[in-house]
PDB file of N, CA and C in Angstrom:
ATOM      1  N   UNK A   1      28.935 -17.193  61.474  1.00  0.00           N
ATOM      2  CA  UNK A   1      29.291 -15.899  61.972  1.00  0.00           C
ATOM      3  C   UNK A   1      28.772 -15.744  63.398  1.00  0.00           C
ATOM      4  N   UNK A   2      29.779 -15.410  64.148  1.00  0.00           N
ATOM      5  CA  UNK A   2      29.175 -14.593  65.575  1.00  0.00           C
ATOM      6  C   UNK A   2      29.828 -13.592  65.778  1.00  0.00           C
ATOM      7  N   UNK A   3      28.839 -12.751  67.069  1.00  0.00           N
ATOM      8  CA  UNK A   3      29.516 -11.651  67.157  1.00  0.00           C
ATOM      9  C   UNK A   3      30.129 -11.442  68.475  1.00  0.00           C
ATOM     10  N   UNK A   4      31.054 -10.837  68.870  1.00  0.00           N
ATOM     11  CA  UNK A   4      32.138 -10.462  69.952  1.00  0.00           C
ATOM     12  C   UNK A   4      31.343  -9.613  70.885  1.00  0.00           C
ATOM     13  N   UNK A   5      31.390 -10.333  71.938  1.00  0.00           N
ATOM     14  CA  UNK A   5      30.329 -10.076  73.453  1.00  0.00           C
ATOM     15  C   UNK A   5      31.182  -9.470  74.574  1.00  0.00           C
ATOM     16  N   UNK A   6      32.195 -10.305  74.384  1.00  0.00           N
ATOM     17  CA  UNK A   6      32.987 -10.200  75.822  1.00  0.00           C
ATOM     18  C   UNK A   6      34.139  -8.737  75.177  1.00  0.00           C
ATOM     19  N   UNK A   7      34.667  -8.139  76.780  1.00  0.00           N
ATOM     20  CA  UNK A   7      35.765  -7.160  76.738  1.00  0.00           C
ATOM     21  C   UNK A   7      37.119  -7.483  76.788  1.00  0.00           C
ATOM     22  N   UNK A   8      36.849  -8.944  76.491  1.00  0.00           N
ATOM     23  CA  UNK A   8      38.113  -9.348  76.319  1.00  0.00           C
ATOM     24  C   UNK A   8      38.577  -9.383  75.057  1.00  0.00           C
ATOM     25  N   UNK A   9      37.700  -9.919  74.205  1.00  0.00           N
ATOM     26  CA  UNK A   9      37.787  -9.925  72.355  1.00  0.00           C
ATOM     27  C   UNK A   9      37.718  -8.641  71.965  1.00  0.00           C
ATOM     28  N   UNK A  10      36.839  -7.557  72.796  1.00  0.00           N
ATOM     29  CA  UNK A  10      37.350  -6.690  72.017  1.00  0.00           C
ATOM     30  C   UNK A  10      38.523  -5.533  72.084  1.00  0.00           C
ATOM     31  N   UNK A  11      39.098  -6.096  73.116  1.00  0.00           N
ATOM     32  CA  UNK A  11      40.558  -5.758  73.933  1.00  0.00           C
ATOM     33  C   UNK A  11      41.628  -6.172  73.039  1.00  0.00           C
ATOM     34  N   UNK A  12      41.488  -7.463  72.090  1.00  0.00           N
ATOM     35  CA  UNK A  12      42.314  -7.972  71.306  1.00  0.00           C
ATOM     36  C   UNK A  12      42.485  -7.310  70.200  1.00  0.00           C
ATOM     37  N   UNK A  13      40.781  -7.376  69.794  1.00  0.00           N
ATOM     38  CA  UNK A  13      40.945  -6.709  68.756  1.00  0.00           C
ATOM     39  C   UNK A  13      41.700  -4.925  68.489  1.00  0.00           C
ATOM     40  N   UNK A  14      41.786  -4.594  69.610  1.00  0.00           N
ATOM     41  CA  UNK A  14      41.994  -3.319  69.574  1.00  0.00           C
ATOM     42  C   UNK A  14      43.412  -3.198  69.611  1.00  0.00           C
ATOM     43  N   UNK A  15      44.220  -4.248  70.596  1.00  0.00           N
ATOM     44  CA  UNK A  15      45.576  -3.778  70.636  1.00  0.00           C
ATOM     45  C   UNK A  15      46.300  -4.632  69.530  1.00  0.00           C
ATOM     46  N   UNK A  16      45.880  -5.128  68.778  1.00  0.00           N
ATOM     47  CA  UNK A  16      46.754  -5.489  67.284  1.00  0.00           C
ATOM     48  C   UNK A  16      45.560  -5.137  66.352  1.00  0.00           C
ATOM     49  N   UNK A  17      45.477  -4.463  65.532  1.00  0.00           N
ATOM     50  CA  UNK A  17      44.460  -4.188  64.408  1.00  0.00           C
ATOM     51  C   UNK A  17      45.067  -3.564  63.360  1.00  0.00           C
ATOM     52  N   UNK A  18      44.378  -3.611  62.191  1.00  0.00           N
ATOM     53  CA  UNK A  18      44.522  -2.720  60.910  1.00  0.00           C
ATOM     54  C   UNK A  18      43.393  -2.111  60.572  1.00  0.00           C
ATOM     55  N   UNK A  19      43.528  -0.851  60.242  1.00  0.00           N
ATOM     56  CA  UNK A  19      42.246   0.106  60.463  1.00  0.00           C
ATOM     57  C   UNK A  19      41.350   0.256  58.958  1.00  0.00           C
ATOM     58  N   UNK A  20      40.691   0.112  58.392  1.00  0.00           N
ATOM     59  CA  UNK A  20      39.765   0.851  57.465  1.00  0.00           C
ATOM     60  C   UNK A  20      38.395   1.498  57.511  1.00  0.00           C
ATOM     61  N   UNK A  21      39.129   2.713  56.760  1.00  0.00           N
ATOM     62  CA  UNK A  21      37.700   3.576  57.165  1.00  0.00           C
ATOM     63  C   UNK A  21      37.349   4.258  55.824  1.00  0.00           C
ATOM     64  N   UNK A  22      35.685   4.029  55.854  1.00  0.00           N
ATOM     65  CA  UNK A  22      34.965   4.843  54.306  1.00  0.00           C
ATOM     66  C   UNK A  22      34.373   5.695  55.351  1.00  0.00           C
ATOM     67  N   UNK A  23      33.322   5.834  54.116  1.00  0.00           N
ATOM     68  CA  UNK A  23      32.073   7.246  55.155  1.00  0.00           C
ATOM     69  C   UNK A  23      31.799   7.298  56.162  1.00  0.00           C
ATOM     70  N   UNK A  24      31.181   6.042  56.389  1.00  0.00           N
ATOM     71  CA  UNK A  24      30.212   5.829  57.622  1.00  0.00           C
ATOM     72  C   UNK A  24      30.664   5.191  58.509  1.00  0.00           C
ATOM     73  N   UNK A  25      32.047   4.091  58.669  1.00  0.00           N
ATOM     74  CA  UNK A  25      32.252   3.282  59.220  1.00  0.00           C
ATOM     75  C   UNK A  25      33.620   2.782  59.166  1.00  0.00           C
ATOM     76  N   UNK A  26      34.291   2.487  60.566  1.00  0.00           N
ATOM     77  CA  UNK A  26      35.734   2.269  60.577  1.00  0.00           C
ATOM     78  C   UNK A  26      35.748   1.301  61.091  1.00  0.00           C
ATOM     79  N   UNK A  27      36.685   0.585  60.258  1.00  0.00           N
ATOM     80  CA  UNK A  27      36.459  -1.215  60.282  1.00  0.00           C
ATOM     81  C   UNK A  27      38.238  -1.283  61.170  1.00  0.00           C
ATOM     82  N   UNK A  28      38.313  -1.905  62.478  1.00  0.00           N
ATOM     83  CA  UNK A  28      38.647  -2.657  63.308  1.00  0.00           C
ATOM     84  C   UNK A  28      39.223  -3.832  62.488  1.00  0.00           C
ATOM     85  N   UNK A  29      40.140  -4.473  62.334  1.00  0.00           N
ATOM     86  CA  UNK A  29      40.324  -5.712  61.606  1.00  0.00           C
ATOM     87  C   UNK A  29      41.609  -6.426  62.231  1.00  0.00           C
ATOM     88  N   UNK A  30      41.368  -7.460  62.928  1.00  0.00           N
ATOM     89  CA  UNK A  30      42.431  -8.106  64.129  1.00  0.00           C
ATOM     90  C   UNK A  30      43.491  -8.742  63.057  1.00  0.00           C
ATOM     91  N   UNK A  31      44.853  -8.697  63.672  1.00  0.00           N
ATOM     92  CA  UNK A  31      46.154  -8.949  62.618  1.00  0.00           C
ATOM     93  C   UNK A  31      46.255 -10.660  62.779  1.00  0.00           C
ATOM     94  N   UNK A  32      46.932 -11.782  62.404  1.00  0.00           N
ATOM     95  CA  UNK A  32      47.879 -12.636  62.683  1.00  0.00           C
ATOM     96  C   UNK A  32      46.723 -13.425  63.413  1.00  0.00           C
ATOM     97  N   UNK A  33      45.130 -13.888  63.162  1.00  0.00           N
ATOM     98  CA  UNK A  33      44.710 -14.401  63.725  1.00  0.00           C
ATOM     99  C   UNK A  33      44.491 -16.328  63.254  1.00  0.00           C
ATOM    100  N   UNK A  34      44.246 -16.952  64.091  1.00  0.00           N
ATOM    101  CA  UNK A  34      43.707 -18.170  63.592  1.00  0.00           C
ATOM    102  C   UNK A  34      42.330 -18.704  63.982  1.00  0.00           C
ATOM    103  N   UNK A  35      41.355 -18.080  63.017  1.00  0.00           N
ATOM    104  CA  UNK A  35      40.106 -18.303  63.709  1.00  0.00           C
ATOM    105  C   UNK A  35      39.432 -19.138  62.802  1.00  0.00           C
ATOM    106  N   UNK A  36      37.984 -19.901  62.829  1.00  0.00           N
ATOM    107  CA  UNK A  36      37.448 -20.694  61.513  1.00  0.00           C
ATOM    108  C   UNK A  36      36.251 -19.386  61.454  1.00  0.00           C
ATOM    109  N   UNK A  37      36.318 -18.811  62.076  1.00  0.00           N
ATOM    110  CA  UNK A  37      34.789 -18.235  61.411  1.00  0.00           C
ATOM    111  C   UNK A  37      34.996 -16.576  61.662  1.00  0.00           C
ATOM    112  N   UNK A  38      33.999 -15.791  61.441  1.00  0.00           N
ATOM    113  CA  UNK A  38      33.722 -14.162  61.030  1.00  0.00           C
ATOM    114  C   UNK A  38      33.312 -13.802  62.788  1.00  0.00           C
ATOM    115  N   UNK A  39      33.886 -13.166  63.064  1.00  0.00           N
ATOM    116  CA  UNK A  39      33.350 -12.391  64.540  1.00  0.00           C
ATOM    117  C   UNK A  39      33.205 -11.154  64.087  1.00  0.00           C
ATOM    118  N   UNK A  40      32.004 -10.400  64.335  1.00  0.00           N
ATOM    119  CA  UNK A  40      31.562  -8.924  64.379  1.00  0.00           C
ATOM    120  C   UNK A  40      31.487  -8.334  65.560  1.00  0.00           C
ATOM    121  N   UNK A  41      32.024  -7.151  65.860  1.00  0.00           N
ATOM    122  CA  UNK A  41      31.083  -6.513  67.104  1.00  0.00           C
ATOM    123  C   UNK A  41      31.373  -5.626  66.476  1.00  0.00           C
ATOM    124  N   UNK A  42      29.578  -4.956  67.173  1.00  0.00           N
ATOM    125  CA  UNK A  42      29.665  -3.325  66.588  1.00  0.00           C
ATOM    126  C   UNK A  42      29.609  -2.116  67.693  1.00  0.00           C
ATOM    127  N   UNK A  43      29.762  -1.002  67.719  1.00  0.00           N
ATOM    128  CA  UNK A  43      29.991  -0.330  68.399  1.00  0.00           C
ATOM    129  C   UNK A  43      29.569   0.694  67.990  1.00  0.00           C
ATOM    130  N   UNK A  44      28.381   1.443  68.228  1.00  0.00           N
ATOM    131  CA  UNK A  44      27.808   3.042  67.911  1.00  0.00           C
ATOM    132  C   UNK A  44      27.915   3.997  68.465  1.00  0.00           C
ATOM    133  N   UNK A  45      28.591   4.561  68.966  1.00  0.00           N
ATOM    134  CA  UNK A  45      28.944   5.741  70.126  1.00  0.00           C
ATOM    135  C   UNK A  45      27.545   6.467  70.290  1.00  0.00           C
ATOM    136  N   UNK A  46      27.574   6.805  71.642  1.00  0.00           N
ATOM    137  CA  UNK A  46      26.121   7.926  71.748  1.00  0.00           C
ATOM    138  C   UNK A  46      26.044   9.476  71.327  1.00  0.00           C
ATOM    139  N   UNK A  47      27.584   9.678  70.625  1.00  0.00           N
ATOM    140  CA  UNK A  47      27.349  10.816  69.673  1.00  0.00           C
ATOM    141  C   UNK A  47      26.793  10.981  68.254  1.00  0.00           C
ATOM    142  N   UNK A  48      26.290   9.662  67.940  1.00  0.00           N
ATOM    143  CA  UNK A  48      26.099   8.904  66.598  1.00  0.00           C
ATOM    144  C   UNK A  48      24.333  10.044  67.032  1.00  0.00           C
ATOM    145  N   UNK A  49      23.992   9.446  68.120  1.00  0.00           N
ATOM    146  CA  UNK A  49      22.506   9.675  68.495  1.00  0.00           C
ATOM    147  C   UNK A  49      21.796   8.956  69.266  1.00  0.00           C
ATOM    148  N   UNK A  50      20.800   9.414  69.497  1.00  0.00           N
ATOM    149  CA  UNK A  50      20.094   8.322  70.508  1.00  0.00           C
ATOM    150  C   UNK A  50      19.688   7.456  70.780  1.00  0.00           C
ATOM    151  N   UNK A  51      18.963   6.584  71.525  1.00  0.00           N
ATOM    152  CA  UNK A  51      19.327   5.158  71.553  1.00  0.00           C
ATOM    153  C   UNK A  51      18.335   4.278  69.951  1.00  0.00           C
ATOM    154  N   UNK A  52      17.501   5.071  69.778  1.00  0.00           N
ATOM    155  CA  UNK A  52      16.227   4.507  68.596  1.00  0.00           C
ATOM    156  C   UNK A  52      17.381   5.020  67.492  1.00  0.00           C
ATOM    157  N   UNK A  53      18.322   5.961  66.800  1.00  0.00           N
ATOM    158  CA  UNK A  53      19.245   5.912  66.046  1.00  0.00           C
ATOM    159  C   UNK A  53      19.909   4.972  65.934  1.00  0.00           C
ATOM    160  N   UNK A  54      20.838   4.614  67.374  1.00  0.00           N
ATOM    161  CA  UNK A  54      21.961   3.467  67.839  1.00  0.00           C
ATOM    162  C   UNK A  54      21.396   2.093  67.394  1.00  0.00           C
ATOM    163  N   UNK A  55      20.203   2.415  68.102  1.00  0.00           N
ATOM    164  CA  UNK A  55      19.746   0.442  67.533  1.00  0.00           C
ATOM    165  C   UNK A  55      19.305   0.531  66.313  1.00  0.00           C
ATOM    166  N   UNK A  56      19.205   1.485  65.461  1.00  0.00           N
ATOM    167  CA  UNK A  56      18.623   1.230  63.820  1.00  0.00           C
ATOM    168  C   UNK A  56      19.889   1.035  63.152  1.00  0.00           C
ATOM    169  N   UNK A  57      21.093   1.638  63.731  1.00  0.00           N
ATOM    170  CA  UNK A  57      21.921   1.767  63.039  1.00  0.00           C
ATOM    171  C   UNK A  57      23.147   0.248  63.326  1.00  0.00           C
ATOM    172  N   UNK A  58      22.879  -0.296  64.391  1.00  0.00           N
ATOM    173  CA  UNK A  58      23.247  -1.633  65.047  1.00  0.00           C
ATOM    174  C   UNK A  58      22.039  -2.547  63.599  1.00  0.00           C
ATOM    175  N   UNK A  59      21.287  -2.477  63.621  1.00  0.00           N
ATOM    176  CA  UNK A  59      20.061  -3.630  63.455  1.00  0.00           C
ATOM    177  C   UNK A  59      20.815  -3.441  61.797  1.00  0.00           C
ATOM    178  N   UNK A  60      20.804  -2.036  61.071  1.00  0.00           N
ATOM    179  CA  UNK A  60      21.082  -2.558  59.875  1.00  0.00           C
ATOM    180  C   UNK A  60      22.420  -2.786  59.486  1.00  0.00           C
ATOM    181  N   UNK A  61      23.608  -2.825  60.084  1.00  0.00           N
ATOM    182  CA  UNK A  61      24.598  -3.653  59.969  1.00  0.00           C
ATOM    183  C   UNK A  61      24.177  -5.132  60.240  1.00  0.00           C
ATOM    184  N   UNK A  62      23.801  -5.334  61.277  1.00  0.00           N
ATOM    185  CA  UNK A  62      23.451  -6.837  61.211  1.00  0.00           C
ATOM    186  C   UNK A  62      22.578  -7.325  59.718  1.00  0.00           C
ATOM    187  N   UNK A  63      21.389  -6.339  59.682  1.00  0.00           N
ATOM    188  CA  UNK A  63      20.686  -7.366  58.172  1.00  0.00           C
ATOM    189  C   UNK A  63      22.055  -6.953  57.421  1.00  0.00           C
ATOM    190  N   UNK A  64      22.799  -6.343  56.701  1.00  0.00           N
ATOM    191  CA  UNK A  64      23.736  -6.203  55.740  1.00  0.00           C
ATOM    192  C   UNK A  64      24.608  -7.559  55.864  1.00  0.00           C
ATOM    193  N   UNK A  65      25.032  -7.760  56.870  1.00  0.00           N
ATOM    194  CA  UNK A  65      26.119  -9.159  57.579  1.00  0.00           C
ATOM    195  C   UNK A  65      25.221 -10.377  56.965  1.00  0.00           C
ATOM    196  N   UNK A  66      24.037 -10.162  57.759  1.00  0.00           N
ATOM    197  CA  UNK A  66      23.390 -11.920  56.894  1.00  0.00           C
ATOM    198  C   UNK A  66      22.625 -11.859  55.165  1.00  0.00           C
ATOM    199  N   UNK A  67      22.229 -10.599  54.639  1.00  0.00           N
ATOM    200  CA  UNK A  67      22.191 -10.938  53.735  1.00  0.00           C
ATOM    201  C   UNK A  67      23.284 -11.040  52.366  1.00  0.00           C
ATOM    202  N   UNK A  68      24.494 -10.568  52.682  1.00  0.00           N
ATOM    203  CA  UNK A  68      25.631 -10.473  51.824  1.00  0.00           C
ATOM    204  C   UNK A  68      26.944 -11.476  52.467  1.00  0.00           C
ATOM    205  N   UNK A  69      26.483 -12.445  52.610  1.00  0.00           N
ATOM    206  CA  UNK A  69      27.118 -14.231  52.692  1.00  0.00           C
ATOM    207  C   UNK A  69      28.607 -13.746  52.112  1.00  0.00           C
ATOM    208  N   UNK A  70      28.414 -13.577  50.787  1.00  0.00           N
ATOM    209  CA  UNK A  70      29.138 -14.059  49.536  1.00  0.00           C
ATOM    210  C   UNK A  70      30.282 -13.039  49.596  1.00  0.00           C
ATOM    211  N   UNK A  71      30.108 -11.649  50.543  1.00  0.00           N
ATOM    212  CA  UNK A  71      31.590 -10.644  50.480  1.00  0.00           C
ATOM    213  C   UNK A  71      31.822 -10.897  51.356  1.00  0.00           C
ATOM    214  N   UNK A  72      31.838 -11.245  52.758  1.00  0.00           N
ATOM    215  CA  UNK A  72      32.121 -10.944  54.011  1.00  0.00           C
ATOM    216  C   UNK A  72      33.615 -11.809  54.231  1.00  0.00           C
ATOM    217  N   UNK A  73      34.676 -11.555  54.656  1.00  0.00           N
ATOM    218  CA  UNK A  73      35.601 -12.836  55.055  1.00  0.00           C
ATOM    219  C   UNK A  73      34.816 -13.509  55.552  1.00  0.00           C
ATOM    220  N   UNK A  74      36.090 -14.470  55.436  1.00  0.00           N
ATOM    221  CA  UNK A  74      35.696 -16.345  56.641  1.00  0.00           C
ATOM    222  C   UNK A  74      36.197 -16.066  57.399  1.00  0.00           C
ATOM    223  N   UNK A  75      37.323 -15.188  57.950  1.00  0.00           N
ATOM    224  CA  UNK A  75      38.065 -15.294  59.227  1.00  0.00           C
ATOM    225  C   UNK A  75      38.719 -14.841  59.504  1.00  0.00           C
ATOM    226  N   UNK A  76      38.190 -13.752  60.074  1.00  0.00           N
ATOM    227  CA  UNK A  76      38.368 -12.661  60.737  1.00  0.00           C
ATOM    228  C   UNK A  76      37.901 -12.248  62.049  1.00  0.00           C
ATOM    229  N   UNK A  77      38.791 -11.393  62.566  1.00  0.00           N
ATOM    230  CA  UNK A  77      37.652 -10.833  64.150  1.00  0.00           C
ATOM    231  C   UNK A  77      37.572  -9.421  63.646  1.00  0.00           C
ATOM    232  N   UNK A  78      36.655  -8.992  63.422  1.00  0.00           N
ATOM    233  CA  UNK A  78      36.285  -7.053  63.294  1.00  0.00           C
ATOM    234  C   UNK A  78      35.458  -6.268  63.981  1.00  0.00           C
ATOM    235  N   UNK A  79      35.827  -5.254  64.113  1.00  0.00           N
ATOM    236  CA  UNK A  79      34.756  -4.245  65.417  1.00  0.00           C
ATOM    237  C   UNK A  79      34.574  -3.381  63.737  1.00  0.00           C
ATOM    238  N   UNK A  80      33.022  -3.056  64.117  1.00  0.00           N
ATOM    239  CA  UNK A  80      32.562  -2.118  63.034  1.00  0.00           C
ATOM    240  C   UNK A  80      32.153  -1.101  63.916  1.00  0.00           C
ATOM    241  N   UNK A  81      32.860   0.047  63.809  1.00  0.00           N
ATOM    242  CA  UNK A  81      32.664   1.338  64.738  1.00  0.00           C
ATOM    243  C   UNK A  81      31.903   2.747  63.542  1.00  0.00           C
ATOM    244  N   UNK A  82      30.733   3.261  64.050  1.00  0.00           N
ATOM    245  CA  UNK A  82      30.041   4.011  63.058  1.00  0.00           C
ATOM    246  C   UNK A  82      30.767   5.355  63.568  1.00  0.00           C
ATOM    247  N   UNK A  83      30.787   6.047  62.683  1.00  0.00           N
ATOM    248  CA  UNK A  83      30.652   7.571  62.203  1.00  0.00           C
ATOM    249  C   UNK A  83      29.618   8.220  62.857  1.00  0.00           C
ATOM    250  N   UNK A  84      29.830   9.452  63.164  1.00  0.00           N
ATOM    251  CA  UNK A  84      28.323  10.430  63.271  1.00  0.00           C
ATOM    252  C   UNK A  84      27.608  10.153  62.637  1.00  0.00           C
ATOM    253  N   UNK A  85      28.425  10.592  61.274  1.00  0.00           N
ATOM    254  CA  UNK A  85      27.324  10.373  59.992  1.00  0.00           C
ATOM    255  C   UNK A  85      26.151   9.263  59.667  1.00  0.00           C
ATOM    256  N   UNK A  86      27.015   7.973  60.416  1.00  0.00           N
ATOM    257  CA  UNK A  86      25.929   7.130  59.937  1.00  0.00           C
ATOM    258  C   UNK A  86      24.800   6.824  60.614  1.00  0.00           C
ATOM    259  N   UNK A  87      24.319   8.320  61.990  1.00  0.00           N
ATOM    260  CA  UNK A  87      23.225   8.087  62.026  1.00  0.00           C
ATOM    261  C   UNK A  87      22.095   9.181  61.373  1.00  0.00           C
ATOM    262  N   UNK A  88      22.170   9.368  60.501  1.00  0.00           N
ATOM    263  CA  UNK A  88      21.556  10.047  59.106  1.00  0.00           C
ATOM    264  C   UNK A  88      21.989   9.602  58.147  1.00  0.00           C
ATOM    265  N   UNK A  89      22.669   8.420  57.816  1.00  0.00           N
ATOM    266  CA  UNK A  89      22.261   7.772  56.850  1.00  0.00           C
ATOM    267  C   UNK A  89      21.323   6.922  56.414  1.00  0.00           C
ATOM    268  N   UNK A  90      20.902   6.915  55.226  1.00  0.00           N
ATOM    269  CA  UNK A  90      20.115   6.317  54.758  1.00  0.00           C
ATOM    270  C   UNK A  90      20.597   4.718  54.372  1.00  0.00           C
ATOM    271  N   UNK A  91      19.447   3.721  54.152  1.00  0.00           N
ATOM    272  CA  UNK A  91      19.892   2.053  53.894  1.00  0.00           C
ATOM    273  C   UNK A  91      21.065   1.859  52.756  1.00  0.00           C
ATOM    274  N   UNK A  92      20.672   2.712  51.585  1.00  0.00           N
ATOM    275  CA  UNK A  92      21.401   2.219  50.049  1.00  0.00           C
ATOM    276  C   UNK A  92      22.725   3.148  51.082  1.00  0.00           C
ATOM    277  N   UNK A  93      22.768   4.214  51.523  1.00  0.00           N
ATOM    278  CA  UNK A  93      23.934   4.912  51.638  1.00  0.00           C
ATOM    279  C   UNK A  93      25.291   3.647  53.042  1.00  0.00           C
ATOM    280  N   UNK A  94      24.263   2.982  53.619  1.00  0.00           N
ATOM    281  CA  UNK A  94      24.952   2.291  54.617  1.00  0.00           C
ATOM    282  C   UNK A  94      25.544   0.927  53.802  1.00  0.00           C
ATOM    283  N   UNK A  95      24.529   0.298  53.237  1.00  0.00           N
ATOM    284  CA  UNK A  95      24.797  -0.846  51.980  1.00  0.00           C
ATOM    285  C   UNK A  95      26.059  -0.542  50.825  1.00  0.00           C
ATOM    286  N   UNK A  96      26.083   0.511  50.658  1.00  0.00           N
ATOM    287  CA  UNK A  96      27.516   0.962  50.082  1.00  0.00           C
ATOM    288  C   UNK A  96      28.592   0.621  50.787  1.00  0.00           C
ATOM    289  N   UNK A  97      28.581   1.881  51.533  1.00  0.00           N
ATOM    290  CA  UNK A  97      29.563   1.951  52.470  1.00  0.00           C
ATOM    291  C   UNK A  97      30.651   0.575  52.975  1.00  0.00           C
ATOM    292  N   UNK A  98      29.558  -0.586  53.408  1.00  0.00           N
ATOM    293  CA  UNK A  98      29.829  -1.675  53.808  1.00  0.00           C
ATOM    294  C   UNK A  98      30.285  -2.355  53.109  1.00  0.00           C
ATOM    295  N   UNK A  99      29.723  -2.231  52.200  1.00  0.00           N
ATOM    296  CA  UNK A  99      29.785  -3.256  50.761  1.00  0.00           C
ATOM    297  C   UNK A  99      31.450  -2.907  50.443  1.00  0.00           C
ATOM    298  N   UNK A 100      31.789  -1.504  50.339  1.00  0.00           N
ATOM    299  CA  UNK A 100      32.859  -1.207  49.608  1.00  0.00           C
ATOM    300  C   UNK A 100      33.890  -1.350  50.556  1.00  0.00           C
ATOM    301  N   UNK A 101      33.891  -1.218  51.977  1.00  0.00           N
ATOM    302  CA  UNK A 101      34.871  -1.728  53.082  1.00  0.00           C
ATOM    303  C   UNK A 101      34.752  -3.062  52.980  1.00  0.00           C
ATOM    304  N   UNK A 102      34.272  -3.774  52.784  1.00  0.00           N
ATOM    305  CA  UNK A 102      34.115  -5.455  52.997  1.00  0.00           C
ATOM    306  C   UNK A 102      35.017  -5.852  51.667  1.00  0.00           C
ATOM    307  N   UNK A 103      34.889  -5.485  50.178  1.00  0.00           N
ATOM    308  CA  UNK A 103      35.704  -5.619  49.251  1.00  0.00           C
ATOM    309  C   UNK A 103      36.646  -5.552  49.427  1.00  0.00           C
ATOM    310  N   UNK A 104      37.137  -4.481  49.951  1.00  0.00           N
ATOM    311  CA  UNK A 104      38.903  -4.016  50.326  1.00  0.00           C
ATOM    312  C   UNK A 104      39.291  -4.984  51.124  1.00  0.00           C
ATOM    313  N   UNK A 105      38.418  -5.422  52.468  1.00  0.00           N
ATOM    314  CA  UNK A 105      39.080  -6.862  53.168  1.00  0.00           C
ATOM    315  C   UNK A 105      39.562  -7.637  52.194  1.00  0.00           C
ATOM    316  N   UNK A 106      38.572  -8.222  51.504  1.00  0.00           N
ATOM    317  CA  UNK A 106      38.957  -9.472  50.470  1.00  0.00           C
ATOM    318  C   UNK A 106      39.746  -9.062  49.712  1.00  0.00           C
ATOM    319  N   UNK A 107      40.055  -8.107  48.994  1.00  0.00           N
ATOM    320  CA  UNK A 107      41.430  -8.058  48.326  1.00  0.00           C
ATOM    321  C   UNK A 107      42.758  -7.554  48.967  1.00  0.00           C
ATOM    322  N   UNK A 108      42.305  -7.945  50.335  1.00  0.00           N
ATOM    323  CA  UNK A 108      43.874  -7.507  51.032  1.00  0.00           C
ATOM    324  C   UNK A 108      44.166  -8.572  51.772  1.00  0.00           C
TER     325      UNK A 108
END
C-alpha cells in the first residue's frame, strides 16, 4: 500500500470516480483502473478542526489501513475525505465507519 502525494493522482482520482459515503467518511474510488497495489490519500478539510484534530484524525485512518490487511482492496486508487463529524469521533466509531465502507468496496 501507498499513499497518493502528488496533484496529479489526485486530479485522476477526482475526474473519474465512484463515490461512497457512511458517517464519517466519503470514499473517492477511481473507475477503470490498472494498478497492482492500494493507493490512499486522505484529505481532512480545516472545517473538520484544527490542526491537532486533522492529524488525529489523518493518523487514525492510517493505523485502521495497516491493521485491517484482510478488508482493504488490492487495487484501487481512493481519496478518503472526512466529514465534520469525524472530528468528534471517537476510535470504535471511526473503525466502523471504515470497516463498513471498505466491505461495500469488496462486494462491488
Amino acid at each position: 500500500m501507498k499513499f497518493i502525494t502528488s496533484n496529479r493522482d489526485y486530479q485522476r482520482v477526482y475526474e473519474n470516480c465512484k463515490i461512497l459515503k457512511g458517517n464519517l467518511f466519503i470514499f473517492l474510488i477511481q473507475k477503470e483502473i490498472s494498478v497492482d497495489s492500494l493507493s490512499v490519500g486522505i484529505v481532512v478539510s480545516k472545517k473538520v478542526g484544527n490542526a491537532v484534530v486533522r492529524n488525529k484524525v489523518k493518523r487514525r485512518i492510517k493505523a485502521f489501513i495497516k491493521e485491517n490487511s484482510e478488508i482493504k482492496p488490492v487495487s484501487k486508487n481512493i481519496i478518503i475525505k472526512a466529514k465534520l463529524e469525524a472530528g468528534s469521533a471517537n476510535w470504535q466509531e471511526i473503525k466502523e465507519d471504515l470497516t463498513e465502507i471498505f466491505l461495500k468496496i469488496q462486494h462491488s
